[in-house]
Protein backbone atom coordinates (compact mmCIF):
# COMPACT_ATOMS: atom_id res chain seq x y z
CA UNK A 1 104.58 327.61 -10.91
CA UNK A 2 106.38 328.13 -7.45
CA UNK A 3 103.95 329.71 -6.20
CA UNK A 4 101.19 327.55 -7.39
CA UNK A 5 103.10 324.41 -5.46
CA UNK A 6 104.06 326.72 -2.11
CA UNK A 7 100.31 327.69 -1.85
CA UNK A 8 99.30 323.93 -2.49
CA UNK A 9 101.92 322.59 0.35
CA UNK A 10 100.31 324.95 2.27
CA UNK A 11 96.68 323.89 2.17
CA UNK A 12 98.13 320.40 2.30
CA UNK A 13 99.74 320.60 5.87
CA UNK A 14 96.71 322.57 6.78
CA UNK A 15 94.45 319.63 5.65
CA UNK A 16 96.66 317.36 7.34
CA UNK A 17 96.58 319.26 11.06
CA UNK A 18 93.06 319.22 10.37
CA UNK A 19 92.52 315.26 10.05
CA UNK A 20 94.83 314.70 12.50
CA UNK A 21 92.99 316.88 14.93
CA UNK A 22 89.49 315.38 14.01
CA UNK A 23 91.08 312.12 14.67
CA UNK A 24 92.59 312.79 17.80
CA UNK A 25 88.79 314.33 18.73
CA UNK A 26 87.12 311.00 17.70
CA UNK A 27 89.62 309.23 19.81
CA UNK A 28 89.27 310.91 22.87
CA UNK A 29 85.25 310.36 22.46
CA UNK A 30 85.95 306.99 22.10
CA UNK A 31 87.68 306.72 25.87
CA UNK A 32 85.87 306.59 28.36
CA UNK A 33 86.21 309.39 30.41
CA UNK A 34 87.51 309.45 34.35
CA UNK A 35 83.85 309.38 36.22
CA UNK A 36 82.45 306.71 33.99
CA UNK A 37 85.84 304.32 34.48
CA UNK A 38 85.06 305.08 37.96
CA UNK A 39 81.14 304.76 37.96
CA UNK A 40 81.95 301.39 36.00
CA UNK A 41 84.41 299.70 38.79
CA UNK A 42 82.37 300.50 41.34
CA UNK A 43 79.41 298.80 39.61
CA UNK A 44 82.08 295.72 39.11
CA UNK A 45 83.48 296.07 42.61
CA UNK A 46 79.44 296.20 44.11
CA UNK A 47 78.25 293.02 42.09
CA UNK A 48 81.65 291.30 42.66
CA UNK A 49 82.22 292.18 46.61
CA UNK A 50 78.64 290.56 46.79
CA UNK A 51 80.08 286.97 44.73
CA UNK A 52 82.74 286.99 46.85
CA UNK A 53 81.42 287.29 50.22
CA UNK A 54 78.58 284.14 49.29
CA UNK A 55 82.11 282.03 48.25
CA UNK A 56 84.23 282.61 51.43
CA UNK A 57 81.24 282.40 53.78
CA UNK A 58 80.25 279.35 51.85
CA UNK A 59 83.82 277.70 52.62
CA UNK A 60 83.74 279.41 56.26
CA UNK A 61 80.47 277.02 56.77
CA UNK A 62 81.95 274.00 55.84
CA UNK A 63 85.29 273.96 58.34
CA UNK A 64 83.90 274.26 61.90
CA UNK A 65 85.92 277.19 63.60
CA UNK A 66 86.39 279.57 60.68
CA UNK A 67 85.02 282.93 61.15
CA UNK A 68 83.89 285.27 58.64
CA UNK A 69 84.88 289.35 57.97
CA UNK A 70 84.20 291.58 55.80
CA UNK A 71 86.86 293.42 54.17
CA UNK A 72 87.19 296.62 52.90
CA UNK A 73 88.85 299.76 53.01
CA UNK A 74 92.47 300.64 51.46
CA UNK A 75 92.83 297.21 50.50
CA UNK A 76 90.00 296.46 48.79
CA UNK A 77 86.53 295.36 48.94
CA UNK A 78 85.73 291.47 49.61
CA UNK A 79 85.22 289.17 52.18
CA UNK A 80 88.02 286.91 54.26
CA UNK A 81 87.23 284.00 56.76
CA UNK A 82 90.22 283.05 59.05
CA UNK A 83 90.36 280.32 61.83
CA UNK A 84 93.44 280.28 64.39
CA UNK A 85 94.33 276.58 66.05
CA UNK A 86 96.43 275.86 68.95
CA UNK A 87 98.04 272.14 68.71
CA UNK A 88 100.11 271.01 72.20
CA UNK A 89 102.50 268.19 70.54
CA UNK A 90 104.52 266.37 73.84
CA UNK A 91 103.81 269.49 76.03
CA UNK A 92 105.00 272.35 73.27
CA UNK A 93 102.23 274.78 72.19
CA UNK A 94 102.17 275.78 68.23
CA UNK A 95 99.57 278.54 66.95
CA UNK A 96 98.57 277.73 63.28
CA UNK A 97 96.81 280.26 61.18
CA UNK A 98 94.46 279.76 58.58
CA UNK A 99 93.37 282.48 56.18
CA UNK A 100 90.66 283.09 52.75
CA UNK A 101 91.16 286.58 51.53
CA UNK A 102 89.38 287.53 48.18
CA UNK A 103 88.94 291.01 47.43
CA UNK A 104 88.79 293.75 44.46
CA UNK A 105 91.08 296.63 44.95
CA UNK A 106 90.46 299.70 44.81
CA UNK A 107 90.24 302.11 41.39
CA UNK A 108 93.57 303.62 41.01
CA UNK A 109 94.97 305.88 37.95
CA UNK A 110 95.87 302.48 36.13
CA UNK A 111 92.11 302.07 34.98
CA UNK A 112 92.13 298.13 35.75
CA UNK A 113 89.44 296.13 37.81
CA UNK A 114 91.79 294.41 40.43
CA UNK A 115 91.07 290.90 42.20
CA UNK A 116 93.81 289.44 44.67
CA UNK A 117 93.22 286.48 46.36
CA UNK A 118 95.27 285.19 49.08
CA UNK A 119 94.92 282.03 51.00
CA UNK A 120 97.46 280.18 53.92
CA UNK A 121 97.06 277.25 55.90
CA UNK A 122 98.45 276.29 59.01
CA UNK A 123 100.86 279.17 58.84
CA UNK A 124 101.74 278.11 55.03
CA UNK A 125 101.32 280.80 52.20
CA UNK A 126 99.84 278.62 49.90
CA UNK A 127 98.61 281.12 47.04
CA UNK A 128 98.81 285.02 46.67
CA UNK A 129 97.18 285.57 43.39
CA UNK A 130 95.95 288.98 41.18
CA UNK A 131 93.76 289.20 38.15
CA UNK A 132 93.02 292.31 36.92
CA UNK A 133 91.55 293.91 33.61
CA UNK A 134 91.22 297.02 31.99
CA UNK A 135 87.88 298.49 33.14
CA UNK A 136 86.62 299.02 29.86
CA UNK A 137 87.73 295.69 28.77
CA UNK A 138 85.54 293.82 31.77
CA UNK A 139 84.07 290.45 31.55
CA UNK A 140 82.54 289.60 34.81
CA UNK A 141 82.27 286.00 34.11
CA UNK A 142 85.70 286.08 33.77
CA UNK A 143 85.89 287.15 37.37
CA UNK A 144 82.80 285.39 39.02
CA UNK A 145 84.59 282.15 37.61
CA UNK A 146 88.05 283.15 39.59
CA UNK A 147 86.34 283.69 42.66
CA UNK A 148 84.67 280.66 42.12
CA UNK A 149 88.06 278.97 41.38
CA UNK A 150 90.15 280.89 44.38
CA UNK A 151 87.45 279.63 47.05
CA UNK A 152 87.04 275.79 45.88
CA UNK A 153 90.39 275.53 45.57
CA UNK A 154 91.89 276.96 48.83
CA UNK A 155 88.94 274.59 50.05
CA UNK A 156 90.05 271.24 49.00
CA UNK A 157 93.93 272.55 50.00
CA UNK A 158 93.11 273.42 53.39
CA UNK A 159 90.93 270.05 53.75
CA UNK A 160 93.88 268.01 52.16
CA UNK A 161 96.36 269.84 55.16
CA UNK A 162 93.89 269.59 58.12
CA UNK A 163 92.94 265.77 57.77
CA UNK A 164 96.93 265.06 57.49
CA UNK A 165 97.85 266.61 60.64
C-alpha cells in the first residue's frame, strides 16, 4: 500500500505543477503585452493631446494677451497658454505670470495613462493636479471630462483674480 500512495502523491504534485503552469499561461495571455500597452497610450495620448489643445486654446481666446504653445517632449504631450503682465503700482514695477498647462505624460514602465494639469495666476500656484489610470483600465470620458474640468475651472479662477486687481 506504500507504494500505491507514494506513486499517487506523485502524480498528484505532478498534476498540480501542471494546473498551476496552465494557469500562469492563461494569465500571461490575458495581459496585455509591452507593444500593445504602448500602441494603446499612444492612441490615448493622440486623441487626448488633440482635446486638450481645443480646451486651452479655447480659454487662451477668451483673455486678451494669452498666448498659446504646444507642449510636448519629456514632459508630456498637451497644450499650455501663458500670458505675462507688468503692473507699475506708485512707480514700483511687478511682473505677474499667468500659466494653463494640461498635458499626458509620457508611457513609462508603470503602465498608467498620465494627465497633470497645472495652472497659476498672477504668480499664484493655484492647482497642480494628476490623474492617471492603468492603460488597460482606460475610460477616455473619464479624461475628456478632466480636461474639460481643469480648463473651465482655471478659467473662472483666473477671471475671478484679474477683475479684482
Amino acid at each position: 500500500m506504500s507504494d500505491d500512495f507514494q506513486s499517487r502523491l506523485e502524480s498528484a504534485i505532478a498534476r498540480g505543477r501542471r494546473r498551476a503552469e496552465h494557469e500562469a499561461s492563461q494569465e500571461r495571455q490575458k495581459e496585455m503585452s509591452e507593444e500593445e500597452l504602448k500602441r494603446l497610450h499612444t492612441s490615448y495620448r493622440l486623441s487626448l493631446s488633440e482635446q486638450i489643445e481645443t480646451a486651452v486654446r479655447r480659454v487662451a481666446d477668451h483673455f486678451p494677451g494669452f498666448r498659446y504653445e504646444s507642449v510636448f517632449g519629456e514632459e508630456g504631450w498637451g497644450a499650455a497658454c501663458y500670458r505675462d503682465d507688468l503692473r507699475l503700482d506708485a512707480g514700483r514695477r511687478t511682473n505677474l505670470y499667468s500659466r494653463l498647462e494640461l498635458v499626458i505624460r509620457p508611457y513609462s514602465d508603470l503602465r498608467v495613462l498620465d494627465l497633470k494639469g497645472k495652472g497659476t495666476v498672477m504668480n499664484r500656484e493655484l492647482f497642480n493636479r494628476t490623474h492617471y489610470t492603468k492603460i488597460a483600465e482606460v475610460e477616455t470620458e473619464d479624461f475628456s471630462q478632466l480636461i474639460d474640468a481643469w480648463a473651465i475651472e482655471y478659467a473662472e479662477m483666473y477671471s475671478a483674480k484679474s477683475s479684482t486687481s
